[in-house]
PDB file of N, CA and C in Angstrom:
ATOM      1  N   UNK A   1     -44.148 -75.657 -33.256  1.00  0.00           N
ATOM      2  CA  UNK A   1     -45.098 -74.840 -33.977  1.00  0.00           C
ATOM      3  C   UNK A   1     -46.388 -74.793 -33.157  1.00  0.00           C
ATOM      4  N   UNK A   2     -47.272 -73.804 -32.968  1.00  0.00           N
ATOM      5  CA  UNK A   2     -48.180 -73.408 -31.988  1.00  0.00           C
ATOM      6  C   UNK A   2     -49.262 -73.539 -33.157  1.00  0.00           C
ATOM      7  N   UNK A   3     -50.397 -73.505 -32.651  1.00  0.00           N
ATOM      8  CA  UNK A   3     -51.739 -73.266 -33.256  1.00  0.00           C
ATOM      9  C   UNK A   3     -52.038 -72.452 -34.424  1.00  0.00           C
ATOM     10  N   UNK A   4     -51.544 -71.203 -33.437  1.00  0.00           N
ATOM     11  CA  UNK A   4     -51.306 -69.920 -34.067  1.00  0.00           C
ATOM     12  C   UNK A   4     -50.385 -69.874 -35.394  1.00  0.00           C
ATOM     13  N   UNK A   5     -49.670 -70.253 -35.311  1.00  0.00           N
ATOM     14  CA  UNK A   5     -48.155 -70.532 -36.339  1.00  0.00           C
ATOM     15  C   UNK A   5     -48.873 -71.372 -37.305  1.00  0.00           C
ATOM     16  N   UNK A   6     -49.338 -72.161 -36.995  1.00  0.00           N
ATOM     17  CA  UNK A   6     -49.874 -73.311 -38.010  1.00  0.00           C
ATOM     18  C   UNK A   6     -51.470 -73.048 -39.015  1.00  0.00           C
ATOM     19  N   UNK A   7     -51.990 -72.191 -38.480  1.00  0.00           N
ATOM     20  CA  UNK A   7     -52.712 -71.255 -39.265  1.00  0.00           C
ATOM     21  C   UNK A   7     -52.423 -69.969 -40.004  1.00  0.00           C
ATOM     22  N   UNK A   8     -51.621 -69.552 -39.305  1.00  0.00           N
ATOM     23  CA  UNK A   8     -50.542 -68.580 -40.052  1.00  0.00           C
ATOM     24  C   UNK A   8     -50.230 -69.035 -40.959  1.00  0.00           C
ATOM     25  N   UNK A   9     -49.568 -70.367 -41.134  1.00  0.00           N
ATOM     26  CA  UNK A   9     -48.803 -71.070 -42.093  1.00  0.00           C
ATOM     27  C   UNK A   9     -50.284 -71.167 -43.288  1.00  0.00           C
ATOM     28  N   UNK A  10     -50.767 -71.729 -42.973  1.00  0.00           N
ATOM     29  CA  UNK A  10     -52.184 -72.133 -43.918  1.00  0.00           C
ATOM     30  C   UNK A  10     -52.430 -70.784 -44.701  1.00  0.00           C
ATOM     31  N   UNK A  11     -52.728 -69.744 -43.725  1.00  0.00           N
ATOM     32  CA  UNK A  11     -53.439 -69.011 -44.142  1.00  0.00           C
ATOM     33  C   UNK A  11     -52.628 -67.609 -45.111  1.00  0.00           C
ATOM     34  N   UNK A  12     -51.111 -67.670 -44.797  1.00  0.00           N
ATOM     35  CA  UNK A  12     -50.263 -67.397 -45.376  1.00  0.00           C
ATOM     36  C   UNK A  12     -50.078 -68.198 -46.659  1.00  0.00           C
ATOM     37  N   UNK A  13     -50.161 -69.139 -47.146  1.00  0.00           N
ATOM     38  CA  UNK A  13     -49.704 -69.699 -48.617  1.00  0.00           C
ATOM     39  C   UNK A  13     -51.455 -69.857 -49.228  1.00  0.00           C
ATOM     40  N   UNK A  14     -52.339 -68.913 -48.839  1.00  0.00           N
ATOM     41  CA  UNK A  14     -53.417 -69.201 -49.117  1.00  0.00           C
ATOM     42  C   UNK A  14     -54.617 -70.171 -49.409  1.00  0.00           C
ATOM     43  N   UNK A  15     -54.484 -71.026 -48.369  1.00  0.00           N
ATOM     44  CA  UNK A  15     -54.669 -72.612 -48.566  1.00  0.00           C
ATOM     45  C   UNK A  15     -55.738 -73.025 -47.574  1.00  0.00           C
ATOM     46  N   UNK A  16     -56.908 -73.586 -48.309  1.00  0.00           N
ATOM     47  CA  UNK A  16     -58.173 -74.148 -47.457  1.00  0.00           C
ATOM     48  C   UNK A  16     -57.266 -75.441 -46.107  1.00  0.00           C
ATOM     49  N   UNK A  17     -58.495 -75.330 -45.696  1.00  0.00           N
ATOM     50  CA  UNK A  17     -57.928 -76.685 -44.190  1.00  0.00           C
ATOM     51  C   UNK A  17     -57.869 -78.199 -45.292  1.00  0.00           C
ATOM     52  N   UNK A  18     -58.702 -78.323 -46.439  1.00  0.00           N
ATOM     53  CA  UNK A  18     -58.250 -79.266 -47.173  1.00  0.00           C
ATOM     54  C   UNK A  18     -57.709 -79.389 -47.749  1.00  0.00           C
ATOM     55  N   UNK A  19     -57.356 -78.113 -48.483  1.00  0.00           N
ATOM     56  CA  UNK A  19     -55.726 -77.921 -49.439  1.00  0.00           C
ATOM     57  C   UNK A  19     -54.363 -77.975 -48.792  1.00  0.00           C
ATOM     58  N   UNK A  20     -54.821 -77.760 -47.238  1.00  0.00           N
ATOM     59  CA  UNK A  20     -53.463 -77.677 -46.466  1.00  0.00           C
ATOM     60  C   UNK A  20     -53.426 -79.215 -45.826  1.00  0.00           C
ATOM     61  N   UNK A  21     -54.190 -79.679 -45.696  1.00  0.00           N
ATOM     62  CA  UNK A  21     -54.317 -81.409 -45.272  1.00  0.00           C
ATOM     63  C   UNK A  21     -53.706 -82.182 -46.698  1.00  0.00           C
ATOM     64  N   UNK A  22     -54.103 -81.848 -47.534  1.00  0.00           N
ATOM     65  CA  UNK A  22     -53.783 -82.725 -49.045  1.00  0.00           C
ATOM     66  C   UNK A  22     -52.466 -82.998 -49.402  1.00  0.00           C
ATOM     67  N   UNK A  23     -51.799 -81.118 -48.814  1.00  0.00           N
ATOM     68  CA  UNK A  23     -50.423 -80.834 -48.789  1.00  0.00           C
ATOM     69  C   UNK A  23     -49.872 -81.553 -48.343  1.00  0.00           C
ATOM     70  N   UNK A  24     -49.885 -81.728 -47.190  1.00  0.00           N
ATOM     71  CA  UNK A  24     -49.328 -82.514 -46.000  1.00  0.00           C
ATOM     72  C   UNK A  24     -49.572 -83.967 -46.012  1.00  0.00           C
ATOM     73  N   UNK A  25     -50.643 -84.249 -46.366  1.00  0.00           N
ATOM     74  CA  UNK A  25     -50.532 -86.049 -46.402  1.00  0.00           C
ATOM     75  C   UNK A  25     -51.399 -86.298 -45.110  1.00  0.00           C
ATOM     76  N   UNK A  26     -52.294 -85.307 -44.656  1.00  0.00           N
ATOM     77  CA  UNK A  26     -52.889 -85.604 -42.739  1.00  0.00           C
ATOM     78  C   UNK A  26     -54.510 -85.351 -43.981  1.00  0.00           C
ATOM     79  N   UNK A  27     -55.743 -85.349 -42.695  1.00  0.00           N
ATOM     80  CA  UNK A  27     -56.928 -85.311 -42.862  1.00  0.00           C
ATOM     81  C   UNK A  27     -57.363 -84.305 -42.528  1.00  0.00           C
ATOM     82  N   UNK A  28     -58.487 -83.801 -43.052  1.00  0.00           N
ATOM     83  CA  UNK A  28     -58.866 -81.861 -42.726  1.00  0.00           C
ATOM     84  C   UNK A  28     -59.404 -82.451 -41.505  1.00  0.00           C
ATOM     85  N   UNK A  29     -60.156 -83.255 -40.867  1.00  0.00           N
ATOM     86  CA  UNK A  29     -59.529 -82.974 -39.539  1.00  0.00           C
ATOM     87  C   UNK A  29     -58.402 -82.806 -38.512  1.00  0.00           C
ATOM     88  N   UNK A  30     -57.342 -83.304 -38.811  1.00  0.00           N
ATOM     89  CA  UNK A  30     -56.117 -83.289 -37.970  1.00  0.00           C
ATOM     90  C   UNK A  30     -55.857 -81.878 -38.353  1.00  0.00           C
ATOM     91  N   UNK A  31     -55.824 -81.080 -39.527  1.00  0.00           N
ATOM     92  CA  UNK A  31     -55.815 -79.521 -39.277  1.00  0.00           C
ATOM     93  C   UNK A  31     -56.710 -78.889 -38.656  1.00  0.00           C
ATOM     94  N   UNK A  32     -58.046 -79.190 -38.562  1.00  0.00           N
ATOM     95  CA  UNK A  32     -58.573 -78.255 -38.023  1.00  0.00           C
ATOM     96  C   UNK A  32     -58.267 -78.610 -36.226  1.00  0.00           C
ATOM     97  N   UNK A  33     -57.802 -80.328 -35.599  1.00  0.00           N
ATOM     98  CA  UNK A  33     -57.423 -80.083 -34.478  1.00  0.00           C
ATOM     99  C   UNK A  33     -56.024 -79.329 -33.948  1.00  0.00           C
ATOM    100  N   UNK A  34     -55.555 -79.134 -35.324  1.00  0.00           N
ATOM    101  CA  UNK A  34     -54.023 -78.275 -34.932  1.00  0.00           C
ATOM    102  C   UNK A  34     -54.575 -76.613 -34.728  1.00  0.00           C
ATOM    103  N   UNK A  35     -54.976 -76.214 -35.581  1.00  0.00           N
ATOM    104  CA  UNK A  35     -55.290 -75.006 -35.676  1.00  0.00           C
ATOM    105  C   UNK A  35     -56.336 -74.901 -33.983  1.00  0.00           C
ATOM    106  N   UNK A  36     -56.694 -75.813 -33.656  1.00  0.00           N
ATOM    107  CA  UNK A  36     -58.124 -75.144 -32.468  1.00  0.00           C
ATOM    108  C   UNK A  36     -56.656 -75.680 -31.215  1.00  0.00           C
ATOM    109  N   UNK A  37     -55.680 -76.040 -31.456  1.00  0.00           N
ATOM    110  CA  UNK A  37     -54.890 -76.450 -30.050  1.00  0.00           C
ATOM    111  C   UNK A  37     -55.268 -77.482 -29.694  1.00  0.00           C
ATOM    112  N   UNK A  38     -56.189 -78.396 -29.748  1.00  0.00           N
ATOM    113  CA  UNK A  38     -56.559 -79.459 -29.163  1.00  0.00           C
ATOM    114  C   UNK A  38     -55.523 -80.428 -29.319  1.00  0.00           C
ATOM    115  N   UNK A  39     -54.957 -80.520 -30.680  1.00  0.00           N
ATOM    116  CA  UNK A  39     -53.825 -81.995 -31.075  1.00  0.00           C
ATOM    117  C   UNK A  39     -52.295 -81.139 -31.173  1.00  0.00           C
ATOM    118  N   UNK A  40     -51.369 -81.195 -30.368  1.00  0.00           N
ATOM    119  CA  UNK A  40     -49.861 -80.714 -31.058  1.00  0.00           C
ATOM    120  C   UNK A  40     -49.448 -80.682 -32.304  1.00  0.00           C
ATOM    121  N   UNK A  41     -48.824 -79.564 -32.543  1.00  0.00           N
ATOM    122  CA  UNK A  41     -48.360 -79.727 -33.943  1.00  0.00           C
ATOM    123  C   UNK A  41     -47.198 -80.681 -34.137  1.00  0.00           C
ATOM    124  N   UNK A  42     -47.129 -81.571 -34.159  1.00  0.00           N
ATOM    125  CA  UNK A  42     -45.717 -82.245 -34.188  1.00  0.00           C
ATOM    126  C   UNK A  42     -44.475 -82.383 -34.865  1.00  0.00           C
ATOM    127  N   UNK A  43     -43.496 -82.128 -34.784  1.00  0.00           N
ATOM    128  CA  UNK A  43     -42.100 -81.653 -35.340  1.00  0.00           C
ATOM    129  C   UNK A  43     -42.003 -82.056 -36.643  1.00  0.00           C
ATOM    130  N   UNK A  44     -42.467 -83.147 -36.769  1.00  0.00           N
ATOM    131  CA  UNK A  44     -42.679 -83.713 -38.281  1.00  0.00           C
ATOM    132  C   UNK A  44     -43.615 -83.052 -39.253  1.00  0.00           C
ATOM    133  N   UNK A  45     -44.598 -82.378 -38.501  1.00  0.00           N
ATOM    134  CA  UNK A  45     -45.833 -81.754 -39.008  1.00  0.00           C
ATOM    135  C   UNK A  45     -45.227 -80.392 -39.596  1.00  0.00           C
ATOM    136  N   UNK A  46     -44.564 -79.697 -38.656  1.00  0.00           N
ATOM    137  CA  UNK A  46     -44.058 -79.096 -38.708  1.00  0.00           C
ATOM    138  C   UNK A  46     -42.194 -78.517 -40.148  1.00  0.00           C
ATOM    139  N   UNK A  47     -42.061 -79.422 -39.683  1.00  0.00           N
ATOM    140  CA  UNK A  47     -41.015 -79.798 -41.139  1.00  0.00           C
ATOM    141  C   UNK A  47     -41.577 -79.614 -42.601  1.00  0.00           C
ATOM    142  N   UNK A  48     -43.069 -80.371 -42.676  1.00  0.00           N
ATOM    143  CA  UNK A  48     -43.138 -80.827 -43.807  1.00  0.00           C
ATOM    144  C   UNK A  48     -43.961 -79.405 -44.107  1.00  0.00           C
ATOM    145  N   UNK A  49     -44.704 -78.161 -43.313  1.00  0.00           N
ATOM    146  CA  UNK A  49     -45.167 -76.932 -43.486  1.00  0.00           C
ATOM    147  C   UNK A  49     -43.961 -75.883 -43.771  1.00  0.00           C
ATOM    148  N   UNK A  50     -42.594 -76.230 -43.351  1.00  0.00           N
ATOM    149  CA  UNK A  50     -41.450 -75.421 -43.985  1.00  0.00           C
ATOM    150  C   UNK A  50     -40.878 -75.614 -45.193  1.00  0.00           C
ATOM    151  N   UNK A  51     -41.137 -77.221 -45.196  1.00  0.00           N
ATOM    152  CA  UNK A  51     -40.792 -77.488 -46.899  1.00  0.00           C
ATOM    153  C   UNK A  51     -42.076 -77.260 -48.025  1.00  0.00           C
ATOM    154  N   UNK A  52     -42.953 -77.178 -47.653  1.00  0.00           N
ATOM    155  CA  UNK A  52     -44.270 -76.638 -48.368  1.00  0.00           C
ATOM    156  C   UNK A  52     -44.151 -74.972 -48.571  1.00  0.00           C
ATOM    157  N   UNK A  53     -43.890 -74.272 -47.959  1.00  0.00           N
ATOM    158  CA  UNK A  53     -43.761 -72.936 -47.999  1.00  0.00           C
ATOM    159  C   UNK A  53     -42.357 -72.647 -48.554  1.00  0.00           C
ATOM    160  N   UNK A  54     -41.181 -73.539 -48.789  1.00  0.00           N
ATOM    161  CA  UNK A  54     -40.324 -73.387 -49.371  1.00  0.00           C
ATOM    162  C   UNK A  54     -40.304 -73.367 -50.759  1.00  0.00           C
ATOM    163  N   UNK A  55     -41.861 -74.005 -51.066  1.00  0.00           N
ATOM    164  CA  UNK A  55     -41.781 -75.293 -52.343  1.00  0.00           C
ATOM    165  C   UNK A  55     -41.106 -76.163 -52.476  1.00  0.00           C
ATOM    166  N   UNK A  56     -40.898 -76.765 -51.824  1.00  0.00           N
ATOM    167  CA  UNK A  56     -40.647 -78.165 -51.799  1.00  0.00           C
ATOM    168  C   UNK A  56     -41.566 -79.063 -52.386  1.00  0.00           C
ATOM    169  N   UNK A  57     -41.265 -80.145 -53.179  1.00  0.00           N
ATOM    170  CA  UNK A  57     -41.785 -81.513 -53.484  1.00  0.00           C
ATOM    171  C   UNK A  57     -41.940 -82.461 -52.702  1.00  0.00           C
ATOM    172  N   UNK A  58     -42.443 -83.992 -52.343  1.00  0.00           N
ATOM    173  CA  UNK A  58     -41.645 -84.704 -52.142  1.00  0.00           C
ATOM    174  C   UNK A  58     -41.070 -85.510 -52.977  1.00  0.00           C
ATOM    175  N   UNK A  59     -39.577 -86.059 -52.456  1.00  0.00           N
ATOM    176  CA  UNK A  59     -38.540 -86.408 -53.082  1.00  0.00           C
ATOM    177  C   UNK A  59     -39.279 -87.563 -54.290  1.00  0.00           C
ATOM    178  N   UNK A  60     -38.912 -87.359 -55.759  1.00  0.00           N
ATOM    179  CA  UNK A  60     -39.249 -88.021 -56.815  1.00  0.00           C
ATOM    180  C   UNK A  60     -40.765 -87.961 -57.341  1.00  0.00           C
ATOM    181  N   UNK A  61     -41.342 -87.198 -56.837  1.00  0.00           N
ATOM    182  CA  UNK A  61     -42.532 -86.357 -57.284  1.00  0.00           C
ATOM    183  C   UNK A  61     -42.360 -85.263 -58.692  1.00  0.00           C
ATOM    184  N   UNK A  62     -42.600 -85.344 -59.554  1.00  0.00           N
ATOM    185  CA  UNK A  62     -42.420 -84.776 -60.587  1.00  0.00           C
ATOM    186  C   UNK A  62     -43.601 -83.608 -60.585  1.00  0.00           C
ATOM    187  N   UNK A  63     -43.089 -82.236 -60.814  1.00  0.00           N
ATOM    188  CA  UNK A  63     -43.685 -81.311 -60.655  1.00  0.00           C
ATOM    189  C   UNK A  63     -44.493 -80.774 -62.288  1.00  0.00           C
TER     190      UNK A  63
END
């Protein structure tokens, strides 16, 4: 996942850099270093932005 992709992603499910950090379980900084290219998006990072846009939970999280 590229920079680009990963703001896409954010900015596609309509989601602040802290709503999309909260999502994910990272810190609104580690999004905003994904989004500027500075930090890789990492495959794991990445996973858990396909199961978020899927709606996905995580497992035993009651919705």
């Amino acid at each position: 996942m590229t920079a680009d992709e990963f703001k896409t992603w954010r900015k596609g499910l309509d989601l602040t850099q802290q709503e999309a950090a909260d999502a994910i379980g990272i810190t609104k900084r580690s999004v905003q270093l994904y989004e500027a290219g500075t930090q890789p998006v990492s495959r794991t990072i990445a996973l858990a932005c396909a199961a978020i846009a899927a709606g996905l939970k995580p497992l035993g999280e009651v919705e």
